[in-house]
C-alpha atoms as a PDB file:
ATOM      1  CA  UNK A   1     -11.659   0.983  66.759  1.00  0.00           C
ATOM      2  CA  UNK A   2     -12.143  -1.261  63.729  1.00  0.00           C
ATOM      3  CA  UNK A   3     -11.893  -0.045  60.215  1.00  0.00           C
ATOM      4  CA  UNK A   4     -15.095   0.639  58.273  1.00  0.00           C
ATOM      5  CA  UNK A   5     -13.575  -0.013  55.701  1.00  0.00           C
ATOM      6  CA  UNK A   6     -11.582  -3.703  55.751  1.00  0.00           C
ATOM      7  CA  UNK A   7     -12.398  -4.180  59.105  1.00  0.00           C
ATOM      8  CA  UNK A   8      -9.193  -4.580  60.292  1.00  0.00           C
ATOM      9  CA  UNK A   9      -8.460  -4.021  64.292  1.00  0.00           C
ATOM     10  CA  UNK A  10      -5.233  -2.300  63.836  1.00  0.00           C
ATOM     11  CA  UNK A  11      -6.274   1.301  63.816  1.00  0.00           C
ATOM     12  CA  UNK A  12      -3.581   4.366  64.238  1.00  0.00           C
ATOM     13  CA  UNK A  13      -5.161   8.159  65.793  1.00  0.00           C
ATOM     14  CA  UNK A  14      -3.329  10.606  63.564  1.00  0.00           C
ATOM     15  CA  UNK A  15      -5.464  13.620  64.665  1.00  0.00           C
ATOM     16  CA  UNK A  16      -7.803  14.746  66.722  1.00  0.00           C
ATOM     17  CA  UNK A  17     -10.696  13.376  65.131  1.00  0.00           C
ATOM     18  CA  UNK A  18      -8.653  11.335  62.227  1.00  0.00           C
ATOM     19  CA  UNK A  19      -7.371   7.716  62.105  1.00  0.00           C
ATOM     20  CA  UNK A  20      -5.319   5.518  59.561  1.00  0.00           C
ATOM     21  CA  UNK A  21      -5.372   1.771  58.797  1.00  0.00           C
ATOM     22  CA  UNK A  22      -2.233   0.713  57.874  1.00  0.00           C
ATOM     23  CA  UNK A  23      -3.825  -2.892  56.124  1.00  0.00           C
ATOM     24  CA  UNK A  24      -5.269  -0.836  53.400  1.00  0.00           C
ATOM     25  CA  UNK A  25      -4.001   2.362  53.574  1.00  0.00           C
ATOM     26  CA  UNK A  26      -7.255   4.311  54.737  1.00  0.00           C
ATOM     27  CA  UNK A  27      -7.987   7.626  56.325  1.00  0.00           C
ATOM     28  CA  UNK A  28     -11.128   7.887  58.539  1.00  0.00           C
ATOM     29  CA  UNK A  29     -12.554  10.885  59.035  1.00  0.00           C
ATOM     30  CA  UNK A  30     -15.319  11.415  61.871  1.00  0.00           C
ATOM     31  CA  UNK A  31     -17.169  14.253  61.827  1.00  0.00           C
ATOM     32  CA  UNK A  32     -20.498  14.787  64.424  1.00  0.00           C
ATOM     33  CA  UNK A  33     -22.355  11.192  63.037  1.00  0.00           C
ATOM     34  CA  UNK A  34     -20.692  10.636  60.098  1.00  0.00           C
ATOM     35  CA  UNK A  35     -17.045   9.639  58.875  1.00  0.00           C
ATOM     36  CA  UNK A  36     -15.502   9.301  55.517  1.00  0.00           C
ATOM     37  CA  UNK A  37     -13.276   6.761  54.523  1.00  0.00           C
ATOM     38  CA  UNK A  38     -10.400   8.777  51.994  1.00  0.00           C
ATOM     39  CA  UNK A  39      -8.075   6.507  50.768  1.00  0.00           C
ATOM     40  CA  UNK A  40      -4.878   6.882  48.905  1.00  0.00           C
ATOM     41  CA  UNK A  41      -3.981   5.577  45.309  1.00  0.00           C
ATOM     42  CA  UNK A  42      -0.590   4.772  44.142  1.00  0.00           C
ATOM     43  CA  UNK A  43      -0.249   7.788  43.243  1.00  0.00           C
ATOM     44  CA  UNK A  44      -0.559   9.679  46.569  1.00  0.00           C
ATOM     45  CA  UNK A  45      -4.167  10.798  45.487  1.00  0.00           C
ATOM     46  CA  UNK A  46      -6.561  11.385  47.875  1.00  0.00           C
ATOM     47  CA  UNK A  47     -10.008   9.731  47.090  1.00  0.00           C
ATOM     48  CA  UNK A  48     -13.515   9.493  49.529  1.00  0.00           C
ATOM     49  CA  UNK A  49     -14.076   5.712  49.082  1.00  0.00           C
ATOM     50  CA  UNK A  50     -17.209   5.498  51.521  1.00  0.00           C
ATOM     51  CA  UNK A  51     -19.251   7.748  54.133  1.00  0.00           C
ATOM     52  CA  UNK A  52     -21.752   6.329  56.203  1.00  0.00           C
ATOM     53  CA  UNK A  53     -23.381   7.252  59.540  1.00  0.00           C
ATOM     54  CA  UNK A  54     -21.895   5.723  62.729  1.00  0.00           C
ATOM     55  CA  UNK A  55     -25.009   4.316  63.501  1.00  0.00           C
ATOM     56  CA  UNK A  56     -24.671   2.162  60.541  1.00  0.00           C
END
C-alpha cells in the first residue's frame, strides 16, 4: 500500500483496518470507500489532514 498522503511505499498495518507511514508520520484510516489521513503534530495532536474516496 502506498501512502495517500506522501506517497511513500513504506506502509506499517497497526490495526485492523488502520495503517501508519513512518516518512511523515500519518495515520490512514479506511473505512467502507473512504479513508482519512490523521496526522500527528509536534505536539502529539491528532489532526484529519485529508479524506478522499478510494476510487480517487
Amino acid at each position: 500500500m502506498k501512502c495517500p498522503y506522501c506517497s511513500n511505499k513504506d506502509m506499517g498495518k497497526i490495526g485492523r483496518k488502520k495503517y501508519f507511514c513512518s516518512n511523515c508520520f500519518s495515520e490512514i484510516v479506511v473505512s467502507s470507500n473512504k479513508f482519512k489521513v490523521i496526522s500527528l503534530n509536534e505536539k502529539g495532536i491528532a489532526k484529519v489532514v485529508k479524506t478522499c474516496s478510494i476510487s480517487d
